[in-house]
Protein backbone atom coordinates (compact mmCIF):
# COMPACT_ATOMS: atom_id res chain seq x y z
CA UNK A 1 25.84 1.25 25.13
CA UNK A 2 24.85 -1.89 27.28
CA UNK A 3 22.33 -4.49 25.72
CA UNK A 4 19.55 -3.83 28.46
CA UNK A 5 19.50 0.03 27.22
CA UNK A 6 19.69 -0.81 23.21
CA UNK A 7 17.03 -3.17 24.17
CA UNK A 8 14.76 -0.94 25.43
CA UNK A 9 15.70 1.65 23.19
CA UNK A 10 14.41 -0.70 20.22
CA UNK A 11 11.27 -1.60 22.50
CA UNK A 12 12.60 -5.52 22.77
CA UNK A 13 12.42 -8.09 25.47
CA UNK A 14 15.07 -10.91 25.44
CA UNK A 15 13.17 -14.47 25.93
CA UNK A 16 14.28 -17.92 25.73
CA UNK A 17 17.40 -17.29 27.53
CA UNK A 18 19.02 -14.60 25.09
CA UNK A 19 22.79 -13.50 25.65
CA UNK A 20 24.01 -10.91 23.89
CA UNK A 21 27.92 -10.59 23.01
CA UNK A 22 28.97 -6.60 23.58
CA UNK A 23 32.67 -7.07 24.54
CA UNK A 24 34.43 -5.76 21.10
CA UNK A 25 37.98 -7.10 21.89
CA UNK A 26 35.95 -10.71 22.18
CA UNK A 27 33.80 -10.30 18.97
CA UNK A 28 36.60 -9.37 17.58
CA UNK A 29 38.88 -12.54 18.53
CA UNK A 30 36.18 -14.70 17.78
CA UNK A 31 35.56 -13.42 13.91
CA UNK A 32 39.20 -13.57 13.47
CA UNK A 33 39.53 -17.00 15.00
CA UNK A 34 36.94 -18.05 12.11
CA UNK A 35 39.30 -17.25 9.16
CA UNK A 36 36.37 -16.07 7.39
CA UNK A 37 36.62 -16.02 3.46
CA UNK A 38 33.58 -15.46 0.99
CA UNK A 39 29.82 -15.12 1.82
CA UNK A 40 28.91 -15.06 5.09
CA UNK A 41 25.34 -16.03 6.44
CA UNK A 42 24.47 -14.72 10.15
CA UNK A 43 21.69 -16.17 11.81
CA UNK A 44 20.10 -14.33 14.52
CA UNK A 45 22.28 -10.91 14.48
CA UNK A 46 20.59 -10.05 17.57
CA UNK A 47 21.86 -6.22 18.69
CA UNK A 48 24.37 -6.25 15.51
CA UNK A 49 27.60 -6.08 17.23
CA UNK A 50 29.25 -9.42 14.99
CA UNK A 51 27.40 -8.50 12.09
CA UNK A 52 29.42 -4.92 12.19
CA UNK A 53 33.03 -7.03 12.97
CA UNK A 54 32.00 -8.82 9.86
CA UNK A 55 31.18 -6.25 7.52
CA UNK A 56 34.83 -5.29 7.86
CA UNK A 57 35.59 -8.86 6.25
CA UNK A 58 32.93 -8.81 3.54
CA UNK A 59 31.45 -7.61 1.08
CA UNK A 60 28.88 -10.70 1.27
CA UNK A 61 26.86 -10.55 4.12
CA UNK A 62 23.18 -12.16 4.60
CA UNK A 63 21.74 -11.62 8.40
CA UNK A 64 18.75 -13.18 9.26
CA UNK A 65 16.80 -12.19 12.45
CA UNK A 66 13.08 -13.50 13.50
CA UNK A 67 12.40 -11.10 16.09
């Protein structure tokens, strides 16, 4: 599903310049390239597409959204 649908599916606007990161074969280079070990603290999970690369790699995971 594109961002623009999930957004508007969860009734959300992006503001202050907002990107989110869909791609999976990026997310998932980019988690790996982080050699991630132990708790892991995301802040702003946005549409949840790294948070669910990470749960893969933890069993520790804090996200933290304000919106």
């Amino acid at each position: 599903m594109n961002p623009e649908t999930k957004l508007r599916q969860l009734g959300l606007r992006p503001d202050k310049g907002q990107n989110f990161l869909t791609h999976k074969p990026t997310v998932k280079a980019l988690v790996e390239a982080g050699e991630i070990q132990g708790s892991i603290l995301e802040i702003g999970g946005g549409l949840g597409t790294i948070t669910e690369e990470l749960e893969e790699r933890t069993s520790d995971l804090t996200v933290i959204e304000n919106e």
